[in-house]
Protein backbone atom coordinates (compact mmCIF):
# COMPACT_ATOMS: atom_id res chain seq x y z
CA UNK A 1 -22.49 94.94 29.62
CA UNK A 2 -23.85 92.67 27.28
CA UNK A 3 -20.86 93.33 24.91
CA UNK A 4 -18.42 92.15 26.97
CA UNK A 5 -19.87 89.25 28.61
CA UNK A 6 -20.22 87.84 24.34
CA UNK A 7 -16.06 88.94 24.36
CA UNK A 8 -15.56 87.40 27.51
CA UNK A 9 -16.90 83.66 26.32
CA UNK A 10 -15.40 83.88 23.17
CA UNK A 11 -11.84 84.46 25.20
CA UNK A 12 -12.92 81.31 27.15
CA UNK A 13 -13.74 79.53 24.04
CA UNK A 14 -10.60 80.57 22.36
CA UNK A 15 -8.63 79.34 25.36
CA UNK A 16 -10.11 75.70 25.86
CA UNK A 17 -9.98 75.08 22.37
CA UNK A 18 -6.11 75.77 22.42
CA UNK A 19 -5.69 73.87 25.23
CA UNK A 20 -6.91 70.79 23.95
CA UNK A 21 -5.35 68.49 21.66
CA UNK A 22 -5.24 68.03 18.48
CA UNK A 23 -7.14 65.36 16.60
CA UNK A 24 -4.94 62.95 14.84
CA UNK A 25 -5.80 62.55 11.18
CA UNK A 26 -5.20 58.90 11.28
CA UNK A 27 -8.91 58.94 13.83
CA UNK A 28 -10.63 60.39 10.80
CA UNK A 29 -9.48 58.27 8.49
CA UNK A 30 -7.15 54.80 8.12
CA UNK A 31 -3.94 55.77 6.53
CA UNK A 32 -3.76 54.15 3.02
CA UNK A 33 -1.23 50.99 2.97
CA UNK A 34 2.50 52.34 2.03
CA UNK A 35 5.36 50.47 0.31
CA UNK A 36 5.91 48.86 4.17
CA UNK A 37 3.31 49.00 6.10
CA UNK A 38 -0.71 48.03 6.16
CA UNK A 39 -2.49 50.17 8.68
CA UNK A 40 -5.52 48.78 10.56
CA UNK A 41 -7.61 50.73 13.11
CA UNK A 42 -10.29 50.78 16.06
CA UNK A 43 -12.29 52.82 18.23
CA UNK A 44 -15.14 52.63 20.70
CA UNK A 45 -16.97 54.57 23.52
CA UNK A 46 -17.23 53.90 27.16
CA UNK A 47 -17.96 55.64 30.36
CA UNK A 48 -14.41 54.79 31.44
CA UNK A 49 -11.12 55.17 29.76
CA UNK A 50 -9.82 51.43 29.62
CA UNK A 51 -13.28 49.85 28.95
CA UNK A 52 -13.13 51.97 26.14
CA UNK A 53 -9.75 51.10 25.08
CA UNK A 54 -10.32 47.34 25.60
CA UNK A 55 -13.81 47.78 23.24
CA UNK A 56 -11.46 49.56 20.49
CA UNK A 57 -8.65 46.80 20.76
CA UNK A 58 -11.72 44.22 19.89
CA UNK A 59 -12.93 46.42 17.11
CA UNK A 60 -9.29 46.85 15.66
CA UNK A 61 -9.03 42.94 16.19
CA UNK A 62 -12.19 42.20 14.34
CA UNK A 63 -11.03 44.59 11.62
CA UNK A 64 -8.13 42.85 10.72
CA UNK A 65 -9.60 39.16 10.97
CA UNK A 66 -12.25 40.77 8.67
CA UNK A 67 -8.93 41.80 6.09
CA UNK A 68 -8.29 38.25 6.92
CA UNK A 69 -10.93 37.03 5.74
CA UNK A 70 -11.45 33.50 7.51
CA UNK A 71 -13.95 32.87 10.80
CA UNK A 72 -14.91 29.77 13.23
CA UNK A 73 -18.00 27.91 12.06
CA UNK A 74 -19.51 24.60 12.37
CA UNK A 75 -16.69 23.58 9.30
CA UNK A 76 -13.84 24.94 11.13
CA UNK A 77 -11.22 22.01 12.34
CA UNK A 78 -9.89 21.94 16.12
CA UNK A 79 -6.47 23.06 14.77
CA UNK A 80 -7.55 25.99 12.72
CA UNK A 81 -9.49 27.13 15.77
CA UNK A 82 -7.00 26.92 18.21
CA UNK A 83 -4.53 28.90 15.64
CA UNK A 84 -7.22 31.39 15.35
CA UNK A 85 -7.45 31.80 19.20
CA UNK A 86 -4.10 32.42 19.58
CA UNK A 87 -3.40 34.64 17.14
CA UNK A 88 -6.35 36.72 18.14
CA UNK A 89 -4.24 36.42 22.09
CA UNK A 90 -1.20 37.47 21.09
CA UNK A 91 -3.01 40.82 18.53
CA UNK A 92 -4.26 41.84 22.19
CA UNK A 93 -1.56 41.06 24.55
CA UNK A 94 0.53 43.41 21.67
CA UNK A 95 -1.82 45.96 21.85
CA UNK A 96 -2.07 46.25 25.84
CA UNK A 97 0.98 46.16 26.07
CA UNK A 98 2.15 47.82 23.58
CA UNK A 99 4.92 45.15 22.93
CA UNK A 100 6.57 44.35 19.92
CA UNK A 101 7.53 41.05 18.59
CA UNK A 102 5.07 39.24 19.75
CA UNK A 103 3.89 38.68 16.26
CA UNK A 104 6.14 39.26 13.00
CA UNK A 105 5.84 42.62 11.67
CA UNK A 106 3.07 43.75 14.06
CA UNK A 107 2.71 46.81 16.42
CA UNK A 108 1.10 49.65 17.80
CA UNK A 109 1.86 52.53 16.03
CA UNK A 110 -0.38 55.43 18.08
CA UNK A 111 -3.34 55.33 20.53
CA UNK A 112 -5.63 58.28 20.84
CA UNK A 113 -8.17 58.85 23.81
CA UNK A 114 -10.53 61.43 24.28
CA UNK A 115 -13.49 62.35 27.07
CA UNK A 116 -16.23 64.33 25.91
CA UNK A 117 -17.24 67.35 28.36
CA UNK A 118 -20.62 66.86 28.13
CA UNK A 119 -21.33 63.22 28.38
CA UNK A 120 -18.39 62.05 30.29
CA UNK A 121 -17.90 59.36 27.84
CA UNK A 122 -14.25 58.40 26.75
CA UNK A 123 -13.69 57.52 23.07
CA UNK A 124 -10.54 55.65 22.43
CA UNK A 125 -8.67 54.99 19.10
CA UNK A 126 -5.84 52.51 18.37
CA UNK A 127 -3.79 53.13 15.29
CA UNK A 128 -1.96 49.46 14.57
CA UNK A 129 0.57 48.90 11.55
CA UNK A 130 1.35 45.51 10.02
CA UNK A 131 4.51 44.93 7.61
CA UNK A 132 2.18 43.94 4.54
CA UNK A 133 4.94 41.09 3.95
CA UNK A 134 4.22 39.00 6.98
CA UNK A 135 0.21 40.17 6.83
CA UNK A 136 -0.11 38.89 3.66
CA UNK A 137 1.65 35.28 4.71
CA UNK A 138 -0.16 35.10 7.85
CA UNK A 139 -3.33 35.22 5.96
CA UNK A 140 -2.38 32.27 3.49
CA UNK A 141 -1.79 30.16 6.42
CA UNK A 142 -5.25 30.82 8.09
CA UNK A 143 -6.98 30.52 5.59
CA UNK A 144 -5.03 27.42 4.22
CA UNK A 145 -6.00 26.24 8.34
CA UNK A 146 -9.70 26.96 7.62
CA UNK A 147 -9.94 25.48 3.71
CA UNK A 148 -8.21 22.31 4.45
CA UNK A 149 -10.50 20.14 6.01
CA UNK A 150 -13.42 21.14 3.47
CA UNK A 151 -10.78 20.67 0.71
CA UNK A 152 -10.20 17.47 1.87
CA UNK A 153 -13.62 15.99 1.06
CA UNK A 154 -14.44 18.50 -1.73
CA UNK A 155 -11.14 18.62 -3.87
CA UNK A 156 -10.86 14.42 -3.81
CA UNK A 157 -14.29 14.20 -4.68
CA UNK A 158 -13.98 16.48 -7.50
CA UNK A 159 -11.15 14.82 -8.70
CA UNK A 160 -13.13 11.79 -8.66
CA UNK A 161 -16.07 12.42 -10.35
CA UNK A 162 -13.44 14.23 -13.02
CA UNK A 163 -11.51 10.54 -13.38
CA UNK A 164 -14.64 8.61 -13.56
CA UNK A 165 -16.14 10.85 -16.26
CA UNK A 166 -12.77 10.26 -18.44
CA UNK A 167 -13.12 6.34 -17.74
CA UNK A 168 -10.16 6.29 -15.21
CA UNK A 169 -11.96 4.46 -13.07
CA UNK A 170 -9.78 3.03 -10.70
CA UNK A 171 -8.45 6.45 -10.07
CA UNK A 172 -11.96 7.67 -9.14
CA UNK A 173 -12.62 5.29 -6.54
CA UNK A 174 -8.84 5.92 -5.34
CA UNK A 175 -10.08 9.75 -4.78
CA UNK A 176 -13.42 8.69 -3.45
CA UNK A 177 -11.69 6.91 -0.67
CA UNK A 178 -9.52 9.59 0.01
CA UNK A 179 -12.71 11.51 0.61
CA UNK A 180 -14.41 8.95 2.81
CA UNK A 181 -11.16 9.42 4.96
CA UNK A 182 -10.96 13.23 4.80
CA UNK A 183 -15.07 13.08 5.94
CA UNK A 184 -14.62 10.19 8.69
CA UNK A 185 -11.81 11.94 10.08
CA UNK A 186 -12.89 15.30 10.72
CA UNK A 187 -15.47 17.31 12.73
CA UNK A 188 -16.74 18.56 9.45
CA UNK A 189 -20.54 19.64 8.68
CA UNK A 190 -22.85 16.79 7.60
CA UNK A 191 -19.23 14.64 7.15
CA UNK A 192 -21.68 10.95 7.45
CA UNK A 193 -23.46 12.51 4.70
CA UNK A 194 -20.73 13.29 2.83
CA UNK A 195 -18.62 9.86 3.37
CA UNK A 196 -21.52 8.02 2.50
CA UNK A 197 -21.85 9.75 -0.79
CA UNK A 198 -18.14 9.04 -1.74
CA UNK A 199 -18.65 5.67 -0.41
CA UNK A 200 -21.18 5.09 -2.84
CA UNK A 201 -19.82 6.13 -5.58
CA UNK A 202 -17.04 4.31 -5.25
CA UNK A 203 -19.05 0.90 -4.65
CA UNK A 204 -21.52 1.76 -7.72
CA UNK A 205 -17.61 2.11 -10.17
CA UNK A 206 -16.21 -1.16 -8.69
CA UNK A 207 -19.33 -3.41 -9.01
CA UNK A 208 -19.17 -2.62 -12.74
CA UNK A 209 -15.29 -3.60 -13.13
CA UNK A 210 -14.49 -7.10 -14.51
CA UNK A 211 -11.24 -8.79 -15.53
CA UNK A 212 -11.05 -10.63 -18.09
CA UNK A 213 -8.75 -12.81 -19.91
CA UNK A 214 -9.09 -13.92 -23.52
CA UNK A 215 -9.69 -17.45 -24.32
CA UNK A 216 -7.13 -19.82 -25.50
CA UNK A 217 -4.33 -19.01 -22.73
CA UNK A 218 -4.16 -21.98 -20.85
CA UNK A 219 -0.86 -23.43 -21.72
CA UNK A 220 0.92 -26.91 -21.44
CA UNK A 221 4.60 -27.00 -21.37
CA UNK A 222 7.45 -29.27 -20.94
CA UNK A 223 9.46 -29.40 -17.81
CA UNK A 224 12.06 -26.60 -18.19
CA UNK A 225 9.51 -24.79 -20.65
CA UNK A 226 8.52 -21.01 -20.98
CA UNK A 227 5.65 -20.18 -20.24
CA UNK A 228 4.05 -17.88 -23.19
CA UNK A 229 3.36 -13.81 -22.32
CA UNK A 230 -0.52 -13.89 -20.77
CA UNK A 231 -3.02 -11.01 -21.53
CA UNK A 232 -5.48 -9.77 -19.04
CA UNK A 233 -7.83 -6.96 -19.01
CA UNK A 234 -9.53 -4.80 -16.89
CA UNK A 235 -12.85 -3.81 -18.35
CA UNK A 236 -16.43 -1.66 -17.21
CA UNK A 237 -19.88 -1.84 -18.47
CA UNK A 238 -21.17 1.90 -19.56
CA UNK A 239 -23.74 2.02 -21.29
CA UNK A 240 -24.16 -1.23 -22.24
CA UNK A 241 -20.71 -1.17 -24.29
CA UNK A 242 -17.95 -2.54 -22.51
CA UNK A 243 -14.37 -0.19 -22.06
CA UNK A 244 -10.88 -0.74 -20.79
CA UNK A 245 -9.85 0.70 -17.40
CA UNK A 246 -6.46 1.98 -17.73
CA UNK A 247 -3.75 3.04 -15.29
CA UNK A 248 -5.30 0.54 -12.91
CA UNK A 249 -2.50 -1.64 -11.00
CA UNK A 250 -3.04 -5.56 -10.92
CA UNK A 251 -1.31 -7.94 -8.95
CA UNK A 252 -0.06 -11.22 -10.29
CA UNK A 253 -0.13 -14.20 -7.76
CA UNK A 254 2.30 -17.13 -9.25
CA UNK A 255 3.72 -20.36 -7.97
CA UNK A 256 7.55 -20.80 -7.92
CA UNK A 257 9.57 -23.65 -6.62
CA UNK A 258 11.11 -23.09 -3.01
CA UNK A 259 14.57 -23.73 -1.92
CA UNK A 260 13.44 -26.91 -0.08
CA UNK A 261 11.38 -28.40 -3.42
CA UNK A 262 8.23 -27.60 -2.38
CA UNK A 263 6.00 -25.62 -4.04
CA UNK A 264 5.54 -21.87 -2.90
CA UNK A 265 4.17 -18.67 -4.39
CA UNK A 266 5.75 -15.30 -5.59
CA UNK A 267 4.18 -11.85 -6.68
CA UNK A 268 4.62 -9.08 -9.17
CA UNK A 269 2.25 -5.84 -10.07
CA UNK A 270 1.31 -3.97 -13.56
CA UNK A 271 -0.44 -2.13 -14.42
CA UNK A 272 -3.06 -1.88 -17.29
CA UNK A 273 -2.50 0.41 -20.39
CA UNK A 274 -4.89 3.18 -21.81
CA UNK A 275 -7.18 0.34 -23.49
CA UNK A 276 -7.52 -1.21 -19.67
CA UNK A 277 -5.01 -4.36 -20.99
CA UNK A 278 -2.13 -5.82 -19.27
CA UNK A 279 0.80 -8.18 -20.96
CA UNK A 280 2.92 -10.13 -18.55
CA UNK A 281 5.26 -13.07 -18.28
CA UNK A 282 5.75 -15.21 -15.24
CA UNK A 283 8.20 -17.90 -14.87
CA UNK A 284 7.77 -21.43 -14.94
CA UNK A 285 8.01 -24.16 -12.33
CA UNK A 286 10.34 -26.71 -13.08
CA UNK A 287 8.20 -29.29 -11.89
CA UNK A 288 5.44 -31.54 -13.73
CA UNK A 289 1.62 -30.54 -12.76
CA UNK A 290 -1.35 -28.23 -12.96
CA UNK A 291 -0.81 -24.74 -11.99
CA UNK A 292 -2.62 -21.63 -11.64
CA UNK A 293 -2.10 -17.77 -11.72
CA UNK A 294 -4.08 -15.76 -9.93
CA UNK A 295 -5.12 -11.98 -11.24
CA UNK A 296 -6.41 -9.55 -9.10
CA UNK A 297 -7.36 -5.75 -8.91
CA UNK A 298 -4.59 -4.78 -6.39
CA UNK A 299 -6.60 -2.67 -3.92
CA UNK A 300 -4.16 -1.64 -1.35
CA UNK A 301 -3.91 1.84 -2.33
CA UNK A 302 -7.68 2.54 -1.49
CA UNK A 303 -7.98 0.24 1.10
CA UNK A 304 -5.36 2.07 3.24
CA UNK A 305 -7.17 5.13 3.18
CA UNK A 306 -10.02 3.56 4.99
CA UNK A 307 -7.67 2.14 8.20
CA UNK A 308 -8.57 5.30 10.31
CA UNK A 309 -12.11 5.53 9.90
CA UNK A 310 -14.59 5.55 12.86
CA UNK A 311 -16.48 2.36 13.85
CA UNK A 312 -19.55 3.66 12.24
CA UNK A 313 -18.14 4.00 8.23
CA UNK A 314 -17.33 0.06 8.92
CA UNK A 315 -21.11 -1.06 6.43
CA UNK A 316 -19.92 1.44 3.95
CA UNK A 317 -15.70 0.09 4.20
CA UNK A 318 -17.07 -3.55 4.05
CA UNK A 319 -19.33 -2.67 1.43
CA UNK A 320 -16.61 -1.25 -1.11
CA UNK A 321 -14.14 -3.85 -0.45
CA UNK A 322 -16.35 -6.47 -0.66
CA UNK A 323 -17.02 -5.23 -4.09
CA UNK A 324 -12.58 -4.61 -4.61
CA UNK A 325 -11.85 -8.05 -3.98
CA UNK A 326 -14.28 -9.96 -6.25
CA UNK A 327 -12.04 -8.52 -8.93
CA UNK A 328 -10.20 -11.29 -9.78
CA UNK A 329 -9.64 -13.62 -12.48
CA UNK A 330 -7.59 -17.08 -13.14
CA UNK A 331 -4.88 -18.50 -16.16
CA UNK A 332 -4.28 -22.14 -15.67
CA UNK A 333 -1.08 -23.74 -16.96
CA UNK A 334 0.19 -27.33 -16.88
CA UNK A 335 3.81 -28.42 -16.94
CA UNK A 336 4.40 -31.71 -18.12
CA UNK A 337 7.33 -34.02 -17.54
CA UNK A 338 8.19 -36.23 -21.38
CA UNK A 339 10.12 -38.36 -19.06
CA UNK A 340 7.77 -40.94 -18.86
CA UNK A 341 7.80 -41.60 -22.55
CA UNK A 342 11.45 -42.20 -22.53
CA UNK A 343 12.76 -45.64 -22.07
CA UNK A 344 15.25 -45.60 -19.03
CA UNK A 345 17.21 -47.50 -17.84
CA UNK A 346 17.03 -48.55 -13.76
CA UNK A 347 20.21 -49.82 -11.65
CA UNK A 348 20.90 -49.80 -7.44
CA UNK A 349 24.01 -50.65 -6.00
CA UNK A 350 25.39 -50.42 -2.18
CA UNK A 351 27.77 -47.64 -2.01
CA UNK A 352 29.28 -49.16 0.98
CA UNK A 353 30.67 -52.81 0.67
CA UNK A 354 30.82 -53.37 4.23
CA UNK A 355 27.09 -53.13 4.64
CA UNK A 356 26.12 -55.51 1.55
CA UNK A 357 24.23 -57.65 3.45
CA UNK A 358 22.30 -55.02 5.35
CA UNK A 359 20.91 -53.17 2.14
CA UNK A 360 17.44 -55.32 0.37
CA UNK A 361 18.46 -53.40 -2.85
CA UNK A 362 15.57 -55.20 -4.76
CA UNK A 363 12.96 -53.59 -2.45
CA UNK A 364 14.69 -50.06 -2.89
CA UNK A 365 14.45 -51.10 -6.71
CA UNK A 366 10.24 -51.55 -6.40
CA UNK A 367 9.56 -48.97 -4.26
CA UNK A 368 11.44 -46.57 -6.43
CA UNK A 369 9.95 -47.88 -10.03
CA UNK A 370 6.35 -48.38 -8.47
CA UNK A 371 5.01 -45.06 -8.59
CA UNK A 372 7.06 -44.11 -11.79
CA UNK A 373 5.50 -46.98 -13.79
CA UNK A 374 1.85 -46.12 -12.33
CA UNK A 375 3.03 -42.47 -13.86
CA UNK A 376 3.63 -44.43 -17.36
CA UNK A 377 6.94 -44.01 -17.15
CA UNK A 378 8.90 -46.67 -19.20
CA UNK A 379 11.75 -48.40 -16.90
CA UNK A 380 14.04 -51.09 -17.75
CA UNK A 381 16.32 -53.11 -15.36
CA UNK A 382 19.98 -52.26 -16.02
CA UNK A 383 23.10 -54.11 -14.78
CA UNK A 384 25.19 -51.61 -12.52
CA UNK A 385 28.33 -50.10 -14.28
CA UNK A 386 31.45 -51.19 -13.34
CA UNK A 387 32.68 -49.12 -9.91
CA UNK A 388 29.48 -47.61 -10.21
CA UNK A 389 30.21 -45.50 -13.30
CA UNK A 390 27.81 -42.50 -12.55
CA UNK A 391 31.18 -40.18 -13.94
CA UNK A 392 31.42 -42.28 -16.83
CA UNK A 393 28.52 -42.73 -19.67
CA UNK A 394 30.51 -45.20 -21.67
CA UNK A 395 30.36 -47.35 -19.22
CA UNK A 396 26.43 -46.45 -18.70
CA UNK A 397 25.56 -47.04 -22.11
CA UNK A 398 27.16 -50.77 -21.77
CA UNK A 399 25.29 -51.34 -18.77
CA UNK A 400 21.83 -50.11 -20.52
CA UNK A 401 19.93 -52.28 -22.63
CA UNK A 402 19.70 -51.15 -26.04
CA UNK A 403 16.95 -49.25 -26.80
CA UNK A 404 17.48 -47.26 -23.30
CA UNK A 405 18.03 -43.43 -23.73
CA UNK A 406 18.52 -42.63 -19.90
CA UNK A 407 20.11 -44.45 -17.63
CA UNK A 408 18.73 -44.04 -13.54
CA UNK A 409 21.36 -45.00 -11.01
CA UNK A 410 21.15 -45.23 -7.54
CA UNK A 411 23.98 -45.63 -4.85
CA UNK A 412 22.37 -46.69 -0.99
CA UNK A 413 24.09 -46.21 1.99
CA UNK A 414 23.12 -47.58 5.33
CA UNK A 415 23.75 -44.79 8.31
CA UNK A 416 22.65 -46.31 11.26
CA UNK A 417 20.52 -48.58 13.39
CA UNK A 418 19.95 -48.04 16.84
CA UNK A 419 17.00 -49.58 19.58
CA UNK A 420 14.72 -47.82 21.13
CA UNK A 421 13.08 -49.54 23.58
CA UNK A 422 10.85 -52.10 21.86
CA UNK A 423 11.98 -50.70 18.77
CA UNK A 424 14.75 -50.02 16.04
CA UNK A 425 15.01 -46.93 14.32
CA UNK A 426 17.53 -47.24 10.77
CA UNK A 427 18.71 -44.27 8.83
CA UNK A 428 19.37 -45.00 5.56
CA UNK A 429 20.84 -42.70 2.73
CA UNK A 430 21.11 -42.59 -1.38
CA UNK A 431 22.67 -40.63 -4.29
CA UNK A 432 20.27 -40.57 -7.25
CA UNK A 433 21.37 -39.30 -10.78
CA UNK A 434 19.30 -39.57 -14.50
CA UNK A 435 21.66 -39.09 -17.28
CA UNK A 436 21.12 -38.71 -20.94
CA UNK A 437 22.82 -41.41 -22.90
CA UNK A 438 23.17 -39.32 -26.56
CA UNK A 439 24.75 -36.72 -24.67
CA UNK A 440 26.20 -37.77 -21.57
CA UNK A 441 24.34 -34.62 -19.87
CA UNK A 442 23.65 -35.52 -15.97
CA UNK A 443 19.66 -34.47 -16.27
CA UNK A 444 18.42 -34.75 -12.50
CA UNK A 445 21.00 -35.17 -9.47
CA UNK A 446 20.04 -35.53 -5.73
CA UNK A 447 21.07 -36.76 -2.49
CA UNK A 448 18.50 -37.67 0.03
CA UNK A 449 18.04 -40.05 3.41
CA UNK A 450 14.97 -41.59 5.03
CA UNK A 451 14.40 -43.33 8.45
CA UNK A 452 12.75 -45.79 9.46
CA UNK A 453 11.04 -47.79 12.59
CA UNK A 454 10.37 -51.97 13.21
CA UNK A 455 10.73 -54.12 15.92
CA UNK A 456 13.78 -55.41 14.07
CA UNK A 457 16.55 -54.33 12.50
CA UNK A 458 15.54 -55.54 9.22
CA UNK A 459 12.02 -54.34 9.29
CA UNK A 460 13.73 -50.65 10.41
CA UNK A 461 15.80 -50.74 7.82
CA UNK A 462 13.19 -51.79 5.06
CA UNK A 463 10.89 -49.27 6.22
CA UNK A 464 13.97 -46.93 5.39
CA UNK A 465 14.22 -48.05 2.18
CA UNK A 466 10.66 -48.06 1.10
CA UNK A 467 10.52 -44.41 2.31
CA UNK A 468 13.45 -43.40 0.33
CA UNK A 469 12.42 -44.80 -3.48
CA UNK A 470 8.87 -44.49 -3.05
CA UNK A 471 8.44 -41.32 -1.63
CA UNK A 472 11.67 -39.39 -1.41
CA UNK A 473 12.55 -39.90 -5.03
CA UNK A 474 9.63 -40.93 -6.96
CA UNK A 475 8.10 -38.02 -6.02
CA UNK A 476 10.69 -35.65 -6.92
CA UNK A 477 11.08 -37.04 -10.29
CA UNK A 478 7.87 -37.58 -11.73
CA UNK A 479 7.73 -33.53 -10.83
CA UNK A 480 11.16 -32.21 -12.13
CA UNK A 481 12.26 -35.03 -14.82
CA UNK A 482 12.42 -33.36 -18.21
């Protein structure tokens, strides 16, 4: 009896066991990557068949963000934790679903479930395959997602402390602003800590820089002069010896003559050499006084990093500009007119016959030569030329007295005179030319007009005038006369 209920089981055995199944061999162990294909899988138990599978899709997820290699932490930017979420979404929508294309070069290759007899539980296995191609670039951008905002404090700073070390120190504080930015801009661990410490680096390298310019520089020059090729030089205190800062960029600040005759500015950059020195040239302005150029640490580049910061990094952006603009340093030059040493010769005439009456020429005359003699210019009263003769220095040098070497002429024209109301308003024009007398060159040529205001015609007009000599072209040539 007992013989046959022992064949009996083993029959039933025999039979359930060929009944069930196979085991795949990818459950007992992850296929090794081929020349295509990287294989990832995931299993779990549950008491039911789809919490078991869901529990298996999160360990085959968490297998393949641990190939990955990147995870969210305190470091982790909004963007690379969004692109994490995501991609994590669309690895579990795929295997669900059991969709492909979803993501490039991902799918479900096999699932495998299995309830035990005894237990009731359901173990579930998902077999996924990933085209090692697009695995490999997915995980270079992830983890270039989850590097990048740590990189962009820790690689500037580096770079930094690498350009201050080799004396570059301009470049250092360039880098340490580019990590105050990087730290004020993210949601970084410890980033106030962290901008503060670039911020301070970069204030401790720019309180030690100094430009300097040698002695000797300021230059005087004629009217129509060059001005000589200045030196300047960026310099730092370490260790009580003083170096040159090279590849630092320096702006030069110089005044130029406008189109209307007054006196503007203009700009140009260089940049200092490996021994921290700079050569430059500048041009002159053609007219007589005291000038200066103005050398300065040009900042801009740093500075522009720091726009975007938050309001609390304003002490520490304050702080290192403060310390970038004191960088400056001044050449003085002085352009100086020889005209006043040069005996000249002074005429006026009325350009316009019909108005001879009109025109006090003689007032013209001392309003014009007042300020010039104050100057120490050296006039001398000339006879006109015959029909003016501004086109003809023969006749110039027969109107000059002898030991003239220029000759000044003026033509006047009266414009107009009208009332208003109590008063009279007169316009009143003139032609003014300085010639050379040994060459016949034309050295200064000009037309200009003045007005005027009286409670007569006369007073109008000699208001005009005085405006015109004294002021119009007095000025003009004590500054431009060569």
């Amino acid at each position: 009896m007992k013989r046959y209920f022992w064949l009996a089981l083993v029959a039933a055995l025999a039979s359930s066991c060929a009944s069930a199944p196979p085991v795949p061999e990818w459950v007992r162990k992850t296929p090794e990557p081929d020349a295509q294909y990287t294989y990832f899988t995931g299993s779990a138990s549950a008491g039911d068949s789809a919490t078991a599978l869901n529990d298996a899709t999160s360990s085959l997820i968490a297998g393949i963000m641990q190939y990955m290699g990147v995870s969210i932490s305190v470091t982790s930017s909004a963007e690379a934790r969004a692109s994490l979420d995501d991609y994590q979404a669309q690895i579990t929508q795929t295997v669900r679903t059991e969709s492909t294309g979803r993501l490039a070069g991902f799918e479900v290759a096999e699932k495998y479930i299995r309830r035990d007899p005894k237990t009731g539980q359901y173990t579930a296995h998902v077999l996924a395959r990933y085209a090692t191609k697009e695995l490999l670039k997915e995980k270079a951008r992830l983890e270039s997602l989850f590097l990048e905002r740590i990189d962009a404090v820790a690689i500037p700073e580096e770079k930094g402390d690498a350009a201050a070390s080799e004396g570059r120190l301009f470049d250092a504080i360039r880098s340490y602003a580019e990590a105050m930015s990087a730290a004020g801009g993210s949601d970084i661990e410890n980033a106030r800590i962290k901008l503060e410490r670039n911020a301070k680096k970069a204030s401790a390298l720019a309180a030690t820089l100094r430009l300097t310019v040698p002695p000797g520089q300021d230059a005087s020059i004629a009217v129509g002069g060059r001005l000589p090729p200045f030196l300047v030089r960026l310099v730092t205190n370490r260790g009580g010896a003083e170096e040159g800062v090279p590849g630092a960029p320096l702006t030069i600040t110089y005044p130029r003559r406008l189109a209307s005759g007054r006196v503007g500015t203009g700009t140009a950059q260089t940049f200092t050499d490996k021994d921290g020195t700079a050569a430059f040239e500048v041009p002159a302005i053609d007219m007589a006084g005291n000038y200066r150029v103005i050398l300065q640490l040009d900042s801009v580049s740093a500075s522009d990093l720091l726009t975007s910061l938050p309001s609390w990094a304003l002490p520490y952006i304050d702080a290192l500009e403060n310390d970038l603009s004191g960088i400056v340093s001044y050449i003085n030059y002085r352009v100086i007119s020889a005209a006043k040493g040069i005996p000249t010769a002074v005429a006026v005439y009325n350009r316009n016959p019909t108005n001879a009456g009109s025109l006090d020429l003689e007032l013209f005359a001392n309003s014009l030569k007042g300020p010039l003699i104050q100057e120490g210019f050296v006039l001398l009263d000339a006879k006109v030329p015959e029909a003016g003769g501004a086109s003809d220095i023969a006749q110039l040098r027969a109107a000059a007295p002898p030991q003239a070497q220029r000759f000044l002429l003026t033509a006047l024209d009266l414009g107009s005179v009208a009332r208003d109301g109590a008063y009279f308003v007169a316009a009143v024009s003139g032609s003014t030319g300085v010639f050379d007398l040994a060459s016949g060159n034309t050295l200064y040529s000009a037309s200009k007009s003045a007005q005027g205001i009286g409670l007569s015609e006369a007073e109008a007009i000699a208001g005009a005038l005085r405006t015109l000599g004294g002021q119009s072209f007095a000025q003009e040539l004590m500054a431009v006369l060569p």
